[in-house]
PDB file of N, CA and C in Angstrom:
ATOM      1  N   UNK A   1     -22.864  -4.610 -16.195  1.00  0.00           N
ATOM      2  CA  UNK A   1     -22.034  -4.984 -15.048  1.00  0.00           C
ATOM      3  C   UNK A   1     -22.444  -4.095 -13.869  1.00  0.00           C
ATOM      4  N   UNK A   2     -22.467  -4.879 -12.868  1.00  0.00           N
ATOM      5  CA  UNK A   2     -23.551  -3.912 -11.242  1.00  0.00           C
ATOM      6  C   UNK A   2     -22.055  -3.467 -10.660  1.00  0.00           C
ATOM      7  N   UNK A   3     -21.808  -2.419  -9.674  1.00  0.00           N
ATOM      8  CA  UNK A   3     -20.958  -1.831  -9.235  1.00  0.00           C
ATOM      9  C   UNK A   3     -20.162  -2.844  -8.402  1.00  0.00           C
ATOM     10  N   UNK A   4     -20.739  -4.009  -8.286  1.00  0.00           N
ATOM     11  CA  UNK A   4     -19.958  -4.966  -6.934  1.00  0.00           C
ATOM     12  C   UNK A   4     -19.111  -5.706  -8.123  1.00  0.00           C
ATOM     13  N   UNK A   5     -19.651  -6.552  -9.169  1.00  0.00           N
ATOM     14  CA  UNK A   5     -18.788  -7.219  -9.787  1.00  0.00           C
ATOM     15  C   UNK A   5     -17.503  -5.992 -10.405  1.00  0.00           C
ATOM     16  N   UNK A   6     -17.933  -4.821 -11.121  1.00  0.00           N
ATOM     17  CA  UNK A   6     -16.989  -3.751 -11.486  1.00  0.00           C
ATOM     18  C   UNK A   6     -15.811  -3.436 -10.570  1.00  0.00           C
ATOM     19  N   UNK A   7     -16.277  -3.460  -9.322  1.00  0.00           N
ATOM     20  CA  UNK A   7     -15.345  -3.615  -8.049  1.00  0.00           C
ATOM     21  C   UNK A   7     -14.642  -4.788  -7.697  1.00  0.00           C
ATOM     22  N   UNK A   8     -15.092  -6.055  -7.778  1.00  0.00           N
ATOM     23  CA  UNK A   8     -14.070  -7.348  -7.656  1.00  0.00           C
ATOM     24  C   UNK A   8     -13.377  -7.197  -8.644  1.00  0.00           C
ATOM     25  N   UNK A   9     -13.817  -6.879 -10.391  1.00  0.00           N
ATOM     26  CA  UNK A   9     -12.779  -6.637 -11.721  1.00  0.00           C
ATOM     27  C   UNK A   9     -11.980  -5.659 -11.139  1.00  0.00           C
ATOM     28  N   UNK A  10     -12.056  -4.524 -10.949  1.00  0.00           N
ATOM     29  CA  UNK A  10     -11.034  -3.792 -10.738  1.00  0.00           C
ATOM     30  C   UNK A  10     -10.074  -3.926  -9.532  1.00  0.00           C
ATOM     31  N   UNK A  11     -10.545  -4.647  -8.180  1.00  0.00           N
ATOM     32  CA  UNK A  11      -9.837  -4.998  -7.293  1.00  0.00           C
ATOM     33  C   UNK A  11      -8.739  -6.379  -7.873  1.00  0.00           C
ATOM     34  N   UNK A  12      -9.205  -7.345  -8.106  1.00  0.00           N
ATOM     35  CA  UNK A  12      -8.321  -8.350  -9.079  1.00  0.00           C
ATOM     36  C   UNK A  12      -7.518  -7.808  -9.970  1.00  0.00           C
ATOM     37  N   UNK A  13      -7.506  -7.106 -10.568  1.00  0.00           N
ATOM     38  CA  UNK A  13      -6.557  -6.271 -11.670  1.00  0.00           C
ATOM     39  C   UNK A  13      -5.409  -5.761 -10.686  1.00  0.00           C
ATOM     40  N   UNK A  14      -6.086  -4.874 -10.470  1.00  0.00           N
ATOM     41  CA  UNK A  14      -4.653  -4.211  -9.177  1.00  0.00           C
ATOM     42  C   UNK A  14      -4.111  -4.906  -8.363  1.00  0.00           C
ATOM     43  N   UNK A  15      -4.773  -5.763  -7.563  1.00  0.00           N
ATOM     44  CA  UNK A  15      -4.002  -6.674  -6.982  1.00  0.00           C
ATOM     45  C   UNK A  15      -3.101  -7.719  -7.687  1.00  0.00           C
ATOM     46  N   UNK A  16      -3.131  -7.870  -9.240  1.00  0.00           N
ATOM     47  CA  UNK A  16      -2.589  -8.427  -9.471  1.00  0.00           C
ATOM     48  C   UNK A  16      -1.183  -8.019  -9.748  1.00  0.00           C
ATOM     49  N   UNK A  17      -1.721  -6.641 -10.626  1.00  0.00           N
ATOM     50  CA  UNK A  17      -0.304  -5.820 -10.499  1.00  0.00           C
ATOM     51  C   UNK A  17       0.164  -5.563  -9.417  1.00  0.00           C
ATOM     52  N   UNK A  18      -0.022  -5.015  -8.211  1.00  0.00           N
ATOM     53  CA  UNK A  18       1.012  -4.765  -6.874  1.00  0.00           C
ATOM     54  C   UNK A  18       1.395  -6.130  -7.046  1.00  0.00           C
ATOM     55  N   UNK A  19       1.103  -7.257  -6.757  1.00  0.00           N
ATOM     56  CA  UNK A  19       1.783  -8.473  -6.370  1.00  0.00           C
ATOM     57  C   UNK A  19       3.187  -8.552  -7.255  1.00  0.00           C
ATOM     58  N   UNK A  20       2.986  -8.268  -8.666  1.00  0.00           N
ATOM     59  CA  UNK A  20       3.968  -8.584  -8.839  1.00  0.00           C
ATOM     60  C   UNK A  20       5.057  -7.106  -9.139  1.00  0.00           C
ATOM     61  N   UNK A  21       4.579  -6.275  -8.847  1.00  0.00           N
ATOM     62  CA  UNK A  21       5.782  -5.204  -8.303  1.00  0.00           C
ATOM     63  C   UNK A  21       6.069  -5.439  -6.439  1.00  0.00           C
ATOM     64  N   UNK A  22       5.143  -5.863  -5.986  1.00  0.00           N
ATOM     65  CA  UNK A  22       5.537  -6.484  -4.469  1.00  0.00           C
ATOM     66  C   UNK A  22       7.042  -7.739  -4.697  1.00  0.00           C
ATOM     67  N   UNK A  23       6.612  -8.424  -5.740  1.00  0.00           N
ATOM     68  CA  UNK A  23       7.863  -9.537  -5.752  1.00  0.00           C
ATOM     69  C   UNK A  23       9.086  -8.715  -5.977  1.00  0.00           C
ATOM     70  N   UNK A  24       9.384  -7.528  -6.189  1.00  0.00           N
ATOM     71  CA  UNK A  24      10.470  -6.819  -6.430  1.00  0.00           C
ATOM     72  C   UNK A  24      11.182  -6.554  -5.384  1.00  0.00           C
ATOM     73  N   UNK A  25      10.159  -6.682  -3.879  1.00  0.00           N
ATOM     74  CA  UNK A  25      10.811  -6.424  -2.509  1.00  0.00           C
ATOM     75  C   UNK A  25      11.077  -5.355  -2.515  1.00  0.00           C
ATOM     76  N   UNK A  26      10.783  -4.046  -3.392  1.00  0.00           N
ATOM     77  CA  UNK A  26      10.802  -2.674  -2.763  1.00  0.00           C
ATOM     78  C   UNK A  26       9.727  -2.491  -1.698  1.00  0.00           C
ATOM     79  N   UNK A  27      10.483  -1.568  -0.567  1.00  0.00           N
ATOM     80  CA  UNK A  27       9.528  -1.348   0.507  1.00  0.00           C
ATOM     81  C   UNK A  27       8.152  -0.292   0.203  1.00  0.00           C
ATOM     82  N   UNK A  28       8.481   0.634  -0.418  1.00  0.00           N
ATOM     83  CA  UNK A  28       7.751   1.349  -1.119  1.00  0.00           C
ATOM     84  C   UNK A  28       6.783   1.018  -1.854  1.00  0.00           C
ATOM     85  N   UNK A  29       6.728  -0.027  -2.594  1.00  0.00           N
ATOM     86  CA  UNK A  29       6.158  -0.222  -3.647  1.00  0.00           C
ATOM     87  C   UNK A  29       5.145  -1.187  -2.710  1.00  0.00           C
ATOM     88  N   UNK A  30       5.799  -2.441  -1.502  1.00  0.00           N
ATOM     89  CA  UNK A  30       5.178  -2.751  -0.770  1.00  0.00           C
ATOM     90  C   UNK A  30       4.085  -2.100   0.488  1.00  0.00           C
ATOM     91  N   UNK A  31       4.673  -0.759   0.922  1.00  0.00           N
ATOM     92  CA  UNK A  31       3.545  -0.227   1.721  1.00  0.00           C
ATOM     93  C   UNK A  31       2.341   0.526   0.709  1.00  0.00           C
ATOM     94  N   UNK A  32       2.759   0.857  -0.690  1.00  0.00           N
ATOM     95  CA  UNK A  32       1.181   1.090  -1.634  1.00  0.00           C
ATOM     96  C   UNK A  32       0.666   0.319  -1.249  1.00  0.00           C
ATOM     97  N   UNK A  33       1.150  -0.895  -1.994  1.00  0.00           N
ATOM     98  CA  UNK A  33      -0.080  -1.896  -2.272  1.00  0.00           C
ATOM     99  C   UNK A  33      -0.897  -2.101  -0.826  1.00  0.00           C
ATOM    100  N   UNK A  34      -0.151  -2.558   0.270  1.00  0.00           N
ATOM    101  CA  UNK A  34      -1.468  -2.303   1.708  1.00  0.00           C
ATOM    102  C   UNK A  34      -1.978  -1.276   1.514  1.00  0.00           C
ATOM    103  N   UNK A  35      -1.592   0.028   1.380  1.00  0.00           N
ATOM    104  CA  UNK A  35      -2.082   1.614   1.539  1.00  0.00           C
ATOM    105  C   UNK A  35      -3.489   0.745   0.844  1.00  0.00           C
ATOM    106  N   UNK A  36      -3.362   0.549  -0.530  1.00  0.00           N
ATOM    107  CA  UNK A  36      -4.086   0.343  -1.846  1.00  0.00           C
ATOM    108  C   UNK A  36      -5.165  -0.336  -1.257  1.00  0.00           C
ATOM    109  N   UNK A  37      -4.939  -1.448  -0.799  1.00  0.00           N
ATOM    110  CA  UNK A  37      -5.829  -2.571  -0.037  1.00  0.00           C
ATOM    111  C   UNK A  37      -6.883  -1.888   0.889  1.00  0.00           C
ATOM    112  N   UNK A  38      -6.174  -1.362   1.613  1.00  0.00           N
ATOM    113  CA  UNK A  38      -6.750  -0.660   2.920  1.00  0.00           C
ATOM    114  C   UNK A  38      -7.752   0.109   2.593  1.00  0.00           C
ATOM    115  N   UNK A  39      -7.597   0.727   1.615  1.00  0.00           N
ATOM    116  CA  UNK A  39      -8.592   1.938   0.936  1.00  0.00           C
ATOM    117  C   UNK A  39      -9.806   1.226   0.473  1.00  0.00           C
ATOM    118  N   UNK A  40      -9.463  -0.137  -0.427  1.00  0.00           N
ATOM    119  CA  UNK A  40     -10.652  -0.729  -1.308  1.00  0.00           C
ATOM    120  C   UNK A  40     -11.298  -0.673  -0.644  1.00  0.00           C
ATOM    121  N   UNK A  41     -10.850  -1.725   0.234  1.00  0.00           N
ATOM    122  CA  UNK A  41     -11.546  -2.518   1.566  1.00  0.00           C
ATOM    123  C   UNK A  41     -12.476  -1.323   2.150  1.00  0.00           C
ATOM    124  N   UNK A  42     -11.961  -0.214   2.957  1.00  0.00           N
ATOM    125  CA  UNK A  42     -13.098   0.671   3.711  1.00  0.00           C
ATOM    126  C   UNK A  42     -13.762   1.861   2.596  1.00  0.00           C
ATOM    127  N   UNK A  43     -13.420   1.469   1.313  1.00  0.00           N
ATOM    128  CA  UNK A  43     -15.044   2.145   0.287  1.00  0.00           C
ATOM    129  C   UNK A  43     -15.459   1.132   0.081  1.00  0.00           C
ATOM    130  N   UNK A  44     -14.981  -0.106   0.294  1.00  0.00           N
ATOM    131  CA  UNK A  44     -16.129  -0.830  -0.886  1.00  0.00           C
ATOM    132  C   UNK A  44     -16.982  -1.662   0.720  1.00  0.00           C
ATOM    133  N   UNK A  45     -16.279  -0.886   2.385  1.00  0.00           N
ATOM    134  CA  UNK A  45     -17.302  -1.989   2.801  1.00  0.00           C
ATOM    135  C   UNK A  45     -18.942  -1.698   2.947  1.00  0.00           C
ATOM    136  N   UNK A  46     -19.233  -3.174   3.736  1.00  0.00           N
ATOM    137  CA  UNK A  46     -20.829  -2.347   3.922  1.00  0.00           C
ATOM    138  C   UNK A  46     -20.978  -1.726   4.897  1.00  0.00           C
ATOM    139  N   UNK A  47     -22.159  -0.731   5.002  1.00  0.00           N
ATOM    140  CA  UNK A  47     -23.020  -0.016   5.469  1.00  0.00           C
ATOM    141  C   UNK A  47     -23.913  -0.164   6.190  1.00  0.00           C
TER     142      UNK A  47
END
């Protein structure tokens, strides 16, 4: 497995979990998951 697909697996995983601690409507739990996002997004962009 090359580091990009290892990275969509592990981005899909987590996103799947925040979503559904996001359906809980805690605010908290909702600004991770962006925090979470935000982070993938500017390591995994390109160069």
């Amino acid at each position: 497995i090359d580091d990009l697909e290892l990275a969509i697996e592990t981005f899909s995983a987590t996103i799947a979990r925040h979503l559904v601690r996001t359906l809980l409507t805690d605010e908290e739990i909702r600004y991770q998951a962006e925090r979470f996002i935000r982070r993938f997004c500017t390591h995994y962009a390109p160069t």
